[in-house]
N, C-alpha and C. Protein backbone atom coordinates (compact mmCIF):
# COMPACT_ATOMS: atom_id res chain seq x y z
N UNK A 1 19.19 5.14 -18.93
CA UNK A 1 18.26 5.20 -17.80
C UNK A 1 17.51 3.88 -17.69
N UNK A 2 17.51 3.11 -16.37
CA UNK A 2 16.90 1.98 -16.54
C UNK A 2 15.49 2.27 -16.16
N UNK A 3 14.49 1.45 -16.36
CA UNK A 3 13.10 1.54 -16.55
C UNK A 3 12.28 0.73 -15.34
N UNK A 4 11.81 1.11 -14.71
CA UNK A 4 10.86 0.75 -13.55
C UNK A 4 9.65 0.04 -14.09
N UNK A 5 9.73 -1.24 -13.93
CA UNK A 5 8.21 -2.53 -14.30
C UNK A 5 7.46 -2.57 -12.92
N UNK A 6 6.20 -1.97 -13.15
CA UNK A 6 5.12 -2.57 -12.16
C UNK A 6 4.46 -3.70 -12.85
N UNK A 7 4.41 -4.73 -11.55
CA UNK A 7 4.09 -6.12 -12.01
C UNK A 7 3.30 -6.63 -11.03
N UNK A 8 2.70 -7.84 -10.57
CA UNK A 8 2.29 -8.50 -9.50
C UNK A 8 2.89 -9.57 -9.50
N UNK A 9 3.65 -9.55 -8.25
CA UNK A 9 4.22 -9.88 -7.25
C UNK A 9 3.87 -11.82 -7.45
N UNK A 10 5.12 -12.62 -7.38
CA UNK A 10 5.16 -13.77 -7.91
C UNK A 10 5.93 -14.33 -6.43
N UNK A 11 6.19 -16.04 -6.87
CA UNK A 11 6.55 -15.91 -5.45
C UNK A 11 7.70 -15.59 -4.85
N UNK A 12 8.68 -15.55 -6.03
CA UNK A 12 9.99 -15.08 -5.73
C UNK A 12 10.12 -13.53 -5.42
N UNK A 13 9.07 -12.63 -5.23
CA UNK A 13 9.35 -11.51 -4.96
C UNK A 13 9.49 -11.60 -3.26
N UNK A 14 8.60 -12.70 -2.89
CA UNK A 14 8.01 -12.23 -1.21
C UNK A 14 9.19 -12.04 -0.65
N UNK A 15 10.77 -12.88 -0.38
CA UNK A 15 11.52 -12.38 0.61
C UNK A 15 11.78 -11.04 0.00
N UNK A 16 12.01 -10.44 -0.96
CA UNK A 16 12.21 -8.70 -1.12
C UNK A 16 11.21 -7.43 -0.82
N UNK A 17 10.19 -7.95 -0.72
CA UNK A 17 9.12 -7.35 0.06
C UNK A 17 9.07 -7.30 1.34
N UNK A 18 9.25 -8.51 2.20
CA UNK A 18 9.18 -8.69 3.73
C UNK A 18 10.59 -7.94 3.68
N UNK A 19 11.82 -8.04 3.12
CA UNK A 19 13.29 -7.13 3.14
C UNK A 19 13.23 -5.36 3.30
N UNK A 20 11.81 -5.14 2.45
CA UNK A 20 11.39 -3.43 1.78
C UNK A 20 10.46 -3.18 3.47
N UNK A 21 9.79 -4.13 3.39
CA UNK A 21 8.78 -3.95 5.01
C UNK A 21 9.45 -3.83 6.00
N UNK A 22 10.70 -5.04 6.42
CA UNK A 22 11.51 -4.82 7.22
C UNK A 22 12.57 -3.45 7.88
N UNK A 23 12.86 -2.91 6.42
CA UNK A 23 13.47 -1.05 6.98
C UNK A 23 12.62 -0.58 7.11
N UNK A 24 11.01 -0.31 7.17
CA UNK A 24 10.26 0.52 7.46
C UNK A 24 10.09 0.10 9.16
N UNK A 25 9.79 -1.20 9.29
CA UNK A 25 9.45 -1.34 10.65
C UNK A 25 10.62 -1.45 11.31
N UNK A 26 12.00 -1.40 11.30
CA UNK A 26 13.23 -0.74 11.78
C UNK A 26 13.54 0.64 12.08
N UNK A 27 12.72 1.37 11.03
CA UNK A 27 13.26 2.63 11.27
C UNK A 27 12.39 3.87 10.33
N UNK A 28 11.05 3.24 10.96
CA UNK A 28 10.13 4.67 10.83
C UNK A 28 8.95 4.39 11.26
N UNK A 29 8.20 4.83 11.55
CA UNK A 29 6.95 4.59 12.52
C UNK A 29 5.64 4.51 10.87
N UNK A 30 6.37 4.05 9.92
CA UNK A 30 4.91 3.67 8.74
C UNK A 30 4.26 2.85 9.24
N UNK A 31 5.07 1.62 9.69
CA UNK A 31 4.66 0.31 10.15
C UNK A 31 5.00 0.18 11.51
N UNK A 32 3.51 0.12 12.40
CA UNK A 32 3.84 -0.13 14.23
C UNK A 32 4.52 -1.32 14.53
N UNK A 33 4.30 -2.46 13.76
CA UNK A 33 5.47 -3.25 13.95
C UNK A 33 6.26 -2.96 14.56
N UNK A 34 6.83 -3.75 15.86
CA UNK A 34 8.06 -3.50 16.79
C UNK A 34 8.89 -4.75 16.14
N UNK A 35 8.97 -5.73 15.33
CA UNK A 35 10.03 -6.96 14.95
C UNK A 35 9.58 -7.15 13.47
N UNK A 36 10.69 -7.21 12.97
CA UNK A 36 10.60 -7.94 11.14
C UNK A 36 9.79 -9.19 11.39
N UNK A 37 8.85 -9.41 10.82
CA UNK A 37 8.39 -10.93 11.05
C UNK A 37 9.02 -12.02 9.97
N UNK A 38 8.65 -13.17 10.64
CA UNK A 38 9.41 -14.44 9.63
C UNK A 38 8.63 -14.94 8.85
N UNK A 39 9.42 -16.44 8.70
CA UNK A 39 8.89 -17.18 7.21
C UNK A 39 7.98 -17.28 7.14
N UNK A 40 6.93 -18.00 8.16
CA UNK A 40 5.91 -17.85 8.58
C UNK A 40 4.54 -16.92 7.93
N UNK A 41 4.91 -16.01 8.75
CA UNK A 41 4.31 -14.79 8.44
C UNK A 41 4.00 -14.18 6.78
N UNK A 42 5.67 -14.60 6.35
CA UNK A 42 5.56 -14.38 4.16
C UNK A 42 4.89 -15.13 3.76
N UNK A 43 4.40 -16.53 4.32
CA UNK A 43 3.86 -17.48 3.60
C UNK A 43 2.18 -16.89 3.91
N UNK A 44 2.01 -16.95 5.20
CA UNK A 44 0.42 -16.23 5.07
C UNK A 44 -0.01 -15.39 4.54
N UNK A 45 0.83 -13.91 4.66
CA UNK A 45 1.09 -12.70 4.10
C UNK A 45 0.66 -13.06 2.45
N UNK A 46 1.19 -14.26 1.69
CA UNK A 46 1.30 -14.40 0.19
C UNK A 46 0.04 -15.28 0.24
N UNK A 47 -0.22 -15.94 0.88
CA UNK A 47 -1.76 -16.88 0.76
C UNK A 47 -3.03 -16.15 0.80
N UNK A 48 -2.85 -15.05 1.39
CA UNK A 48 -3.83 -13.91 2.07
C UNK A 48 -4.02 -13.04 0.87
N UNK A 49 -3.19 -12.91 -0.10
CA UNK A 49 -3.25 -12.09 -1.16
C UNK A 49 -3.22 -12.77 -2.76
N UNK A 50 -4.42 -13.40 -2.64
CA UNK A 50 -4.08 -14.74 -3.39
C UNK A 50 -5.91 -14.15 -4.75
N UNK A 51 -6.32 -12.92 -3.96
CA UNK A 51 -7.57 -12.79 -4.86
C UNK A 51 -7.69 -11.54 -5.72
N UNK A 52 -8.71 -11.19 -6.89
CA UNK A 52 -8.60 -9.63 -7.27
C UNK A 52 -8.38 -8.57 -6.10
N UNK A 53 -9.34 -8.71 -5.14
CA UNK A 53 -9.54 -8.09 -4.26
C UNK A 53 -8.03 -7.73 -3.19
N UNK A 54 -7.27 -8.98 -3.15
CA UNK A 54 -5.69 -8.75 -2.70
C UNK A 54 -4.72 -8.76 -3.68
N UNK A 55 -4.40 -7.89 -4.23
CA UNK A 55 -3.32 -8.23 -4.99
C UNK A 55 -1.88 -7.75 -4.40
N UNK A 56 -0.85 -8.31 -4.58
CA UNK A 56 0.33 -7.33 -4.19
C UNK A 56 1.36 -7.14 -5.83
N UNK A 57 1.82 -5.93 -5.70
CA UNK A 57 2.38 -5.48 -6.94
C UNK A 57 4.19 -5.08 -6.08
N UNK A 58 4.54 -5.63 -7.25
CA UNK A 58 6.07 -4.97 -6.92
C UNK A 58 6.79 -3.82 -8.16
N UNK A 59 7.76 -3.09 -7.60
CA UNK A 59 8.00 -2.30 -8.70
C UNK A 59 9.86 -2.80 -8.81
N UNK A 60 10.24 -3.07 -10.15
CA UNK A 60 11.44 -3.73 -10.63
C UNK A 60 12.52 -2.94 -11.25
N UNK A 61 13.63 -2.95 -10.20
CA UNK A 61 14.50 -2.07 -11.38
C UNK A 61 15.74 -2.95 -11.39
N UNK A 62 16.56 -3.22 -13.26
CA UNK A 62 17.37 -3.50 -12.84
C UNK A 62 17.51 -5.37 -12.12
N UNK A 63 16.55 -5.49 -11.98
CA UNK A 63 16.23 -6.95 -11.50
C UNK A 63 15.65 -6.71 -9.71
N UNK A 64 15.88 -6.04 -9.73
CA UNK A 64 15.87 -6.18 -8.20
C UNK A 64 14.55 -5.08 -7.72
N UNK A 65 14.09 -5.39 -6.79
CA UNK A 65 12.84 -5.41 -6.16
C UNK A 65 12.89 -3.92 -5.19
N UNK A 66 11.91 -2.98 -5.60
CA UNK A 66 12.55 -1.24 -5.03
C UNK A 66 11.56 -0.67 -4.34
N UNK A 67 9.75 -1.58 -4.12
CA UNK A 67 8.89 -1.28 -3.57
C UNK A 67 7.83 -2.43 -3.68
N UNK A 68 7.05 -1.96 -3.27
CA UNK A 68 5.88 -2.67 -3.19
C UNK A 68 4.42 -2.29 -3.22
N UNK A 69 3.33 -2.73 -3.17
CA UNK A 69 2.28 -2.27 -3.03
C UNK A 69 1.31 -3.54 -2.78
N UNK A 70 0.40 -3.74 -1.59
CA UNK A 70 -0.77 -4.79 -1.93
C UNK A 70 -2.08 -3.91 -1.12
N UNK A 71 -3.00 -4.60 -1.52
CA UNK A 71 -4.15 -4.58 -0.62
C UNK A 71 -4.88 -5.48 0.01
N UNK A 72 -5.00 -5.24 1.72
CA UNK A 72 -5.05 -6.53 2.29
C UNK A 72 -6.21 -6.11 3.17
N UNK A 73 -6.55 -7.28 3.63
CA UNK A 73 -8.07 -6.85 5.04
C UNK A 73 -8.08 -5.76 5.75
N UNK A 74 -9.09 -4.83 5.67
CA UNK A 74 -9.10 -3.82 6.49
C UNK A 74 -9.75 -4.27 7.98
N UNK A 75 -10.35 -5.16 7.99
CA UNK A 75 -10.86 -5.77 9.16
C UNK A 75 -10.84 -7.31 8.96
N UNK A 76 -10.66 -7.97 9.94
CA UNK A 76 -10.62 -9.25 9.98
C UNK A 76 -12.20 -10.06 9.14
N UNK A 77 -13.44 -9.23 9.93
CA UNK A 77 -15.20 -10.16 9.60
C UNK A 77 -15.03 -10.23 7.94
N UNK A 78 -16.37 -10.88 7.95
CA UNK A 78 -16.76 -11.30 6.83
C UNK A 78 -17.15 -10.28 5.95
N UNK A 79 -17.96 -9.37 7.17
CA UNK A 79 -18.83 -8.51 6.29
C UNK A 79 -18.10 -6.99 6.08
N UNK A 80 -16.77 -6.59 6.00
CA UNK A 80 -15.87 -5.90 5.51
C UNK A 80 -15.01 -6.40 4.13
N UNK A 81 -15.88 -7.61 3.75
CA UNK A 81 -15.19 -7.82 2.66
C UNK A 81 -14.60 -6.83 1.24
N UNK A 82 -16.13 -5.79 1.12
CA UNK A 82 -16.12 -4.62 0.00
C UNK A 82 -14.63 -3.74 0.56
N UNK A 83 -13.99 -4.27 1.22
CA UNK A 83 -13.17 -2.84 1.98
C UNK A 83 -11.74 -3.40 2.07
N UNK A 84 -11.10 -2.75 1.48
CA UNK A 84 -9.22 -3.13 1.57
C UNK A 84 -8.44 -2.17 2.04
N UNK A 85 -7.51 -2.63 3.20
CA UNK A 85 -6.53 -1.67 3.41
C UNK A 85 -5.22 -1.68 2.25
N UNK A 86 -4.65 -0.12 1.87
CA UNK A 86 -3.75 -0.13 1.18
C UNK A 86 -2.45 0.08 2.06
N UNK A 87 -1.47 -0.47 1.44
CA UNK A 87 0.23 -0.26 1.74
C UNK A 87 0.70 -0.01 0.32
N UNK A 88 1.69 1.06 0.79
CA UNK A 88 2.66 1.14 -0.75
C UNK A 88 4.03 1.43 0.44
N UNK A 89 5.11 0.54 -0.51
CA UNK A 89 6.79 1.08 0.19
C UNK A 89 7.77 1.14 -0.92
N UNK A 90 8.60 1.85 -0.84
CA UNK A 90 9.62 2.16 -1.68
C UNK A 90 10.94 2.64 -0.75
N UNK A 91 11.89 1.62 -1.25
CA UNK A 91 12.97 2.14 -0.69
C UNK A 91 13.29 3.04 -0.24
N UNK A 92 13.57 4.24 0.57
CA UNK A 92 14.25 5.53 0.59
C UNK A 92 15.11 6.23 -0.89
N UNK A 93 15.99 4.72 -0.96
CA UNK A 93 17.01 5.45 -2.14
C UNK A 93 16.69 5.32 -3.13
N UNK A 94 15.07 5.52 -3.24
CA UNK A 94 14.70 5.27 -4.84
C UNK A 94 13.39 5.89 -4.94
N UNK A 95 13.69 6.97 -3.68
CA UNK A 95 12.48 7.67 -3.79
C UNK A 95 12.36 9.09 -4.71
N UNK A 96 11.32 9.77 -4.61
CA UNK A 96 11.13 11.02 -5.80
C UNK A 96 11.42 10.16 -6.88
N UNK A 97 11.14 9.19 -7.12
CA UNK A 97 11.29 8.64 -8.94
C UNK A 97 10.06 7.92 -9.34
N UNK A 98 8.54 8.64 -8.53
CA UNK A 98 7.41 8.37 -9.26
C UNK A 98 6.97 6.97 -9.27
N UNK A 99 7.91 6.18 -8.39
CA UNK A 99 7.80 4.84 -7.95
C UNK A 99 6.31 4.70 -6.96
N UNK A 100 6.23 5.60 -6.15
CA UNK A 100 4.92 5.01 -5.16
C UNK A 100 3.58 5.81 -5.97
N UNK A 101 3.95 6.57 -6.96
CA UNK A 101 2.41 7.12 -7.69
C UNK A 101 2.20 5.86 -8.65
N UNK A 102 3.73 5.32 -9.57
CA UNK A 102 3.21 4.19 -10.22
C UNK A 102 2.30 3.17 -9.60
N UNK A 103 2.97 2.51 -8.43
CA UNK A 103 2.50 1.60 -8.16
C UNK A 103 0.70 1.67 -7.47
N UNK A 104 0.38 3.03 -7.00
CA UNK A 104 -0.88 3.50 -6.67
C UNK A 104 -1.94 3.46 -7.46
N UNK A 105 -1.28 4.02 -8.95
CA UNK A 105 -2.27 3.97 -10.28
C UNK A 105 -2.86 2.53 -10.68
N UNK A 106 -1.36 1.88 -10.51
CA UNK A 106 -1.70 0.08 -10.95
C UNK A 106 -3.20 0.00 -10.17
N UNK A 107 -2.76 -0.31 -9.01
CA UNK A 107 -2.77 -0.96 -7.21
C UNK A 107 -5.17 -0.42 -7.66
N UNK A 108 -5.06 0.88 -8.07
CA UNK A 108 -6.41 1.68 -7.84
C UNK A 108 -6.98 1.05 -9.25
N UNK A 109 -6.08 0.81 -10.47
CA UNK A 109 -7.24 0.57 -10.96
C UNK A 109 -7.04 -0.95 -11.13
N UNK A 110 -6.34 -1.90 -10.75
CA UNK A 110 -6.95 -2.87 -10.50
C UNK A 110 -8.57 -3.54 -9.38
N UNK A 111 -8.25 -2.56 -8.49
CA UNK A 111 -8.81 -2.46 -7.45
C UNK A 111 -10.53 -1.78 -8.09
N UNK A 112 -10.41 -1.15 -8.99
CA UNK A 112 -11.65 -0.48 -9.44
C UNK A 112 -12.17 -1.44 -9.86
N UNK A 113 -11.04 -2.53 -10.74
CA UNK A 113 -12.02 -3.68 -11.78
C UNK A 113 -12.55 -4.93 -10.61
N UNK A 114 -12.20 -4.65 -9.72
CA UNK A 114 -12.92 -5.71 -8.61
C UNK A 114 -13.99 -5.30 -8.54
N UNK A 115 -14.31 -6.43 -7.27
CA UNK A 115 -15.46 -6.32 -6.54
C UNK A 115 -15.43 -5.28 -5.24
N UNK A 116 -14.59 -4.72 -4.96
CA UNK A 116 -14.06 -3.64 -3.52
C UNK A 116 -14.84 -2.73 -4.06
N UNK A 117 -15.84 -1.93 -3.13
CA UNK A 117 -16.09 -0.88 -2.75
C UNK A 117 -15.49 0.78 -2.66
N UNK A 118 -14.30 0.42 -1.60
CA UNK A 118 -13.92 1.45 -0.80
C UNK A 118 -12.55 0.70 -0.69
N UNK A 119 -11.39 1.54 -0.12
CA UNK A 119 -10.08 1.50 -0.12
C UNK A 119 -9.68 2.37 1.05
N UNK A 120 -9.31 1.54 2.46
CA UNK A 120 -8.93 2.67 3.20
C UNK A 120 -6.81 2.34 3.35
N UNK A 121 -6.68 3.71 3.51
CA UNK A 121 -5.49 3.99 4.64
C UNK A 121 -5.21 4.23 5.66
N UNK A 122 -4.44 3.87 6.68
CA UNK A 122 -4.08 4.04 8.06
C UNK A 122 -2.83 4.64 8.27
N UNK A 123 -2.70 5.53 8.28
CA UNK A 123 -1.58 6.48 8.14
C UNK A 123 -0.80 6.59 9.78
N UNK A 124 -0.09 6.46 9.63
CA UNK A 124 0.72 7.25 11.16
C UNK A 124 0.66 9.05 11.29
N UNK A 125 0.06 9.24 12.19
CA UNK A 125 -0.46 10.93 12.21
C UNK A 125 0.56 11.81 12.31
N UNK A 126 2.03 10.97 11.92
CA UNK A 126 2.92 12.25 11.81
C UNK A 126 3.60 12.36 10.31
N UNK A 127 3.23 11.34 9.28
CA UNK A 127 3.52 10.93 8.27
C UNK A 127 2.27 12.32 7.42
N UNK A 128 3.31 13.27 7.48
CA UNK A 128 2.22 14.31 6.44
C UNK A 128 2.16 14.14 5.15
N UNK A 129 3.77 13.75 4.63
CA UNK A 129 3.81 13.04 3.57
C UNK A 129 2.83 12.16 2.52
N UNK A 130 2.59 11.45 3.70
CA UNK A 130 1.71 10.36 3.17
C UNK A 130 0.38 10.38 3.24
N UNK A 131 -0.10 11.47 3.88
CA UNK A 131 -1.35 12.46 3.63
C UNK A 131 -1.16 13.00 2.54
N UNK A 132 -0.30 13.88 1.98
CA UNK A 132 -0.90 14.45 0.41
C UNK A 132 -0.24 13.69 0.05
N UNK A 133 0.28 12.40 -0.11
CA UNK A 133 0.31 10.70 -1.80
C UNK A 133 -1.28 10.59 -1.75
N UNK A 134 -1.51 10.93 -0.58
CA UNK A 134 -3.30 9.83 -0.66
C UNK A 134 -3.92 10.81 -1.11
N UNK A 135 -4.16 12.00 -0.73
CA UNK A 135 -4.73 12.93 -1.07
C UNK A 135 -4.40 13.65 -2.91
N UNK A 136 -3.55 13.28 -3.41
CA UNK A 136 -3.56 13.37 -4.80
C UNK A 136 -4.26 12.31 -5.35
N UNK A 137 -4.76 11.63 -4.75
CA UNK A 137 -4.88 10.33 -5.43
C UNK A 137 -6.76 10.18 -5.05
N UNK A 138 -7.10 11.68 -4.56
CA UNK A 138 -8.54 11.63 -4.04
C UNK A 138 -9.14 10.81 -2.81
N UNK A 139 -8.12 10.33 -2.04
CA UNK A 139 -8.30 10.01 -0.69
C UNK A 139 -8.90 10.93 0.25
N UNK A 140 -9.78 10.92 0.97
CA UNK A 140 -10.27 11.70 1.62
C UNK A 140 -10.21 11.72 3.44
N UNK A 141 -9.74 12.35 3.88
CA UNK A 141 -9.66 12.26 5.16
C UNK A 141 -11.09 11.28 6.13
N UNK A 142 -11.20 10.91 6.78
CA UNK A 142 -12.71 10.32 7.32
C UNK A 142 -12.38 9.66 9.10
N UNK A 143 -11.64 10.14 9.55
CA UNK A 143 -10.61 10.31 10.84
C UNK A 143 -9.59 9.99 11.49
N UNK A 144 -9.58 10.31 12.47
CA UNK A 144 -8.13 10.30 13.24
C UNK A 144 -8.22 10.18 14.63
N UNK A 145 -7.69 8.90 15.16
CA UNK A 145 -7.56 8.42 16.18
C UNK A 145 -6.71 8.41 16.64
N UNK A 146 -6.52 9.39 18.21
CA UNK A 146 -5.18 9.75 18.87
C UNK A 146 -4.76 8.87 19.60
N UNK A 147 -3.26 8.92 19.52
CA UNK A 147 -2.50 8.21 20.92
C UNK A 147 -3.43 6.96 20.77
N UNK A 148 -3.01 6.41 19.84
CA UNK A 148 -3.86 4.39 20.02
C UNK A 148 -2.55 3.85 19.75
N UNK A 149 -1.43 4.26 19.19
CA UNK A 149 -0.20 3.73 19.36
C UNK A 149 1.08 4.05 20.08
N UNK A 150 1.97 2.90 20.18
CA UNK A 150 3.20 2.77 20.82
C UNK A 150 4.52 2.60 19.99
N UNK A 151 4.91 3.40 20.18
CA UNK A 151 6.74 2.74 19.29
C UNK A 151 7.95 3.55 19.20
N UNK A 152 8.82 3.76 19.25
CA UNK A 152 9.86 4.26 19.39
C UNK A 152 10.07 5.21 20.60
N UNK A 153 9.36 4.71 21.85
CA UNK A 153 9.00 5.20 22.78
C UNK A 153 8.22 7.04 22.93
N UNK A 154 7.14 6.66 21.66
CA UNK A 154 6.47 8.09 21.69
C UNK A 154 4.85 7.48 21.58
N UNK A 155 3.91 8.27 21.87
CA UNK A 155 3.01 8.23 21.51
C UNK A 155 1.71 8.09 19.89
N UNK A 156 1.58 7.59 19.35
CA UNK A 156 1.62 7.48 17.93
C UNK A 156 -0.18 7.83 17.43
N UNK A 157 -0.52 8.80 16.43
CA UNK A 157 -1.91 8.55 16.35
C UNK A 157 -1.89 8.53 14.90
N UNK A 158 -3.39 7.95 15.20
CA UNK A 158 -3.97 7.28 13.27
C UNK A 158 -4.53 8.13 12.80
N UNK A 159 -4.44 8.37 11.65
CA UNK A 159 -5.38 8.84 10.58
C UNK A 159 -5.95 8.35 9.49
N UNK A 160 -7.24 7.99 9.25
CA UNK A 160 -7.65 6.93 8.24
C UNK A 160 -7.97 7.79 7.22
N UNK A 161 -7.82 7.14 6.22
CA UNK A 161 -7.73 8.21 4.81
C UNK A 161 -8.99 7.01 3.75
N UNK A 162 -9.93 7.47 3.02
CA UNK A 162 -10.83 6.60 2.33
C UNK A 162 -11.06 7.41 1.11
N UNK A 163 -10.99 5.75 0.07
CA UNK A 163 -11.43 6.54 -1.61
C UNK A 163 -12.45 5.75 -1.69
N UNK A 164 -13.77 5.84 -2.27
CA UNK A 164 -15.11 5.32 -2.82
C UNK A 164 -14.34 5.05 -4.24
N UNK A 165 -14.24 3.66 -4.59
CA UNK A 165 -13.79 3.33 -6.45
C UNK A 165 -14.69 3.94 -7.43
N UNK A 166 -16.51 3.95 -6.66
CA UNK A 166 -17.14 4.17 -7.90
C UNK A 166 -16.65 6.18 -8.06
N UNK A 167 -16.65 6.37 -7.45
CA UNK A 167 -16.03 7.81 -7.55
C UNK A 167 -14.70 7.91 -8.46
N UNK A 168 -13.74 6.93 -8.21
CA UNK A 168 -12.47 6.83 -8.33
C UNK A 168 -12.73 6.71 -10.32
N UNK A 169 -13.75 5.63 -10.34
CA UNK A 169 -13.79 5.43 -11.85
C UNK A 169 -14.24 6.19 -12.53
N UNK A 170 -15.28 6.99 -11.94
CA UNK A 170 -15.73 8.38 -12.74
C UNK A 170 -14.59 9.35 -13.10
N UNK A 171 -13.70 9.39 -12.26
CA UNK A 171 -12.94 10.26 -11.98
C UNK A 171 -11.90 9.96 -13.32
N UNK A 172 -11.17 8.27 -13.62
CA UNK A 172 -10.51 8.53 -14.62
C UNK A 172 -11.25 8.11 -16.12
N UNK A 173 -12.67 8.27 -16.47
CA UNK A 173 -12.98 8.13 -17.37
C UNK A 173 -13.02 9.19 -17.88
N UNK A 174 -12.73 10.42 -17.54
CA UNK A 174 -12.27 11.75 -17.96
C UNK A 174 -10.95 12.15 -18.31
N UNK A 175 -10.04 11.01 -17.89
CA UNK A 175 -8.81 11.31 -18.25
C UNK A 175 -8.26 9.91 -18.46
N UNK A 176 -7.23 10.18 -19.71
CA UNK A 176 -6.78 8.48 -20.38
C UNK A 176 -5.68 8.35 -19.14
N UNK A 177 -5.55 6.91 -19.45
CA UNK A 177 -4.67 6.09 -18.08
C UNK A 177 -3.45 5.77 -19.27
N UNK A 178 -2.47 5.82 -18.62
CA UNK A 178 -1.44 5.83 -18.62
C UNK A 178 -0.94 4.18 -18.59
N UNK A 179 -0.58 3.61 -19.37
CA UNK A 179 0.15 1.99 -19.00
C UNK A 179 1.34 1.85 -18.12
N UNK A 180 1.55 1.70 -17.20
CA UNK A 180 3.23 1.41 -16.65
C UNK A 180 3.66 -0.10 -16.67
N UNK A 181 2.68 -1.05 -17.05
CA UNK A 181 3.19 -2.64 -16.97
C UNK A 181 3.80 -2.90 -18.42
């Protein structure tokens, strides 16, 4: 059985990440993205995630690159700094193998040893799925904004999902953490 390494993301991971991003925004409404973006875009994408507060993590099997995870601006200002949006992706064909809880556990408690606040998600409102990942993980619903999107010629609505860290850390000083790196 080969063994799944969560790691952070170096620079040779970025084209396998923008590759893992790219089938989502092809062919599922995770990401509203209507086009794979380019080189461009990986190079900012990797400059942008350059602090505690951004990290991106990849998960390794085998050599090769099977998901991802970072946390990036939830708002453009200054003064949203305490606040990160999360992404996690995992291949399809490498899913149910505990790949997107690994990389969540990393992703949260790195994120606890920062300076971040709060951690939101932006969910696509038909992705129920991805309502209870967040919701095991003590995400809390905090709303949902209809029909604000477009894509696959349907109507698309948000649901923002939020964890408070100092909550988050109370939460696993009651229970030992687990190493996956």
């Amino acid at each position: 059985m080969n063994r799944v390494y969560i790691r952070k993301a170096v620079h040779a991971d970025y084209p396998a990440i923008l590759r893992i991003l790219g089938y989502y925004i092809e062919n599922t409404t995770a990401s509203w993205r209507y086009h794979v973006p380019g080189d461009n875009w990986l190079a900012d994408f990797e400059q942008a995630h350059q602090t505690p507060e951004r990290p991106v993590l990849v998960a390794e099997l085998s050599g090769l690159i099977v998901g991802y995870a970072c946390l990036s601006d939830f708002r453009s200002y200054e003064g949203y700094w305490p606040c990160a949006e999360n992404s996690i992706y995992v291949m399809p064909e490498y899913s149910n193998q505990q790949i997107g809880t690994r990389l969540m556990v990393e992703l949260l408690e790195l994120a606890s040893h920062s300076k971040l606040k709060n951690i939101i998600a932006a969910i696509d409102g038909s992705n129920e799925s991805s309502v209870r990942f967040h919701e095991k993980f003590n995400f809390a619903k905090c709303g949902e904004l209809k029909e604000i999107g477009f894509k696959n010629n349907a109507w698309l609505s948000l649901i923002l999902m939020q964890i408070d860290l100092a909550h988050y850390q109370e939460q696993i000083k009651v229970q030992p953490r687990k190493t996956y790196c």
